[in-house]
Protein backbone atom coordinates (compact mmCIF):
# COMPACT_ATOMS: atom_id res chain seq x y z
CA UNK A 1 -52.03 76.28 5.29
CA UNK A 2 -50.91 72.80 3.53
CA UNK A 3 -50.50 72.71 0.19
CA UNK A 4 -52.70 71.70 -2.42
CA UNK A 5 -49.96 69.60 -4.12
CA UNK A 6 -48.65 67.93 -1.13
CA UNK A 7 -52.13 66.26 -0.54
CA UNK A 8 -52.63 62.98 -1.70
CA UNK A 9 -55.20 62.11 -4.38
CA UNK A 10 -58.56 60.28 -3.25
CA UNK A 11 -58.82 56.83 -3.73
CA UNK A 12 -62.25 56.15 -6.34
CA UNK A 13 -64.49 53.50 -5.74
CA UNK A 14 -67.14 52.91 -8.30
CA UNK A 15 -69.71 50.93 -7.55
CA UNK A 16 -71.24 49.12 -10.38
CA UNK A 17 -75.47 48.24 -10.74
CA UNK A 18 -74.74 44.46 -11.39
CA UNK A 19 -71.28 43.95 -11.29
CA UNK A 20 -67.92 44.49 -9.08
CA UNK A 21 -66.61 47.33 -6.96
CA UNK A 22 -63.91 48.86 -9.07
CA UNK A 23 -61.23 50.50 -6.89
CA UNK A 24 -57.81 52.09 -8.17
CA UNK A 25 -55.17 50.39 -7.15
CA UNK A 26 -52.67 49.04 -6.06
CA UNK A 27 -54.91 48.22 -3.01
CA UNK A 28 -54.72 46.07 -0.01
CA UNK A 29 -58.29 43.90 1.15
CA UNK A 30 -58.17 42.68 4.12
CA UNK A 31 -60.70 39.15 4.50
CA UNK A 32 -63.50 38.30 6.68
CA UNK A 33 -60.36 35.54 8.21
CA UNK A 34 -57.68 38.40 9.05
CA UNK A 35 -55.66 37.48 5.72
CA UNK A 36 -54.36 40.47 3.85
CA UNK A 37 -54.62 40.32 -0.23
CA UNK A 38 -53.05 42.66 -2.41
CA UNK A 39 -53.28 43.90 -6.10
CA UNK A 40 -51.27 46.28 -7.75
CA UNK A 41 -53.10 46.89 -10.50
CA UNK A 42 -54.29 50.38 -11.82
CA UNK A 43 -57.89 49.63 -11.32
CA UNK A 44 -59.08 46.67 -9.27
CA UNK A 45 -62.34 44.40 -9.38
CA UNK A 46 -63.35 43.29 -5.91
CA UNK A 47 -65.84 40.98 -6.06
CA UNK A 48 -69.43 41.97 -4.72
CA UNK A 49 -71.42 38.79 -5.47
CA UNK A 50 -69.17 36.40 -3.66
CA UNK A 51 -69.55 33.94 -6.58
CA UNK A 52 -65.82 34.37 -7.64
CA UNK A 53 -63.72 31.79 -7.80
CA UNK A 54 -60.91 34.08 -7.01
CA UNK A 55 -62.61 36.07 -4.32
CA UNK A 56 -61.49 38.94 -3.28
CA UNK A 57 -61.12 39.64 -7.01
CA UNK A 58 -63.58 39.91 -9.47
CA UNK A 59 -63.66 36.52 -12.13
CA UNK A 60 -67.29 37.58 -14.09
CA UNK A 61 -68.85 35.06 -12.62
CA UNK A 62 -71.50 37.44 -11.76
CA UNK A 63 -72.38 37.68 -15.86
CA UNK A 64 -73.75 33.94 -15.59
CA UNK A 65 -76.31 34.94 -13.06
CA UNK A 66 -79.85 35.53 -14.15
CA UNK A 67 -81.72 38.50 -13.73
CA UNK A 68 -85.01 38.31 -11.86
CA UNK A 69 -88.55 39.24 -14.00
CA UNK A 70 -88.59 42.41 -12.37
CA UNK A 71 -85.10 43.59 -12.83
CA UNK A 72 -85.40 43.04 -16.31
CA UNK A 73 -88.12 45.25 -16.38
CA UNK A 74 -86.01 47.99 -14.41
């Protein structure tokens, strides 16, 4: 039986309502165009809204998007 200790720790993803994925790092995304992108940082913001001007990573450009009527309301 393997032990406990030996096993490396889970990688967390949280996924955010209206914002990035946060992943800790260092992590490696690979692109939609084969390229590999890396970031060592402890905790990483990949970019869900593809409005990023540094796609993969997270810039806040999703914080100058407006919400709808209804998910206001939400």
């Amino acid at each position: 039986m393997p032990n406990v200790d030996d096993e490396p720790a889970p990688t967390r993803v949280t996924l955010t309502r209206d914002g990035p994925i946060l992943i800790e790092g260092p992590v490696e995304v690979v692109l939609d165009d084969g390229r590999v992108v890396r970031s060592d940082r402890f905790v990483v913001a990949v970019c869900a809204c593809r409005r990023s001007r540094k796609y993969p990573w997270c810039d806040t450009s999703h914080r100058r998007r407006g919400k709808s009527p209804a998910a206001r309301r939400a």
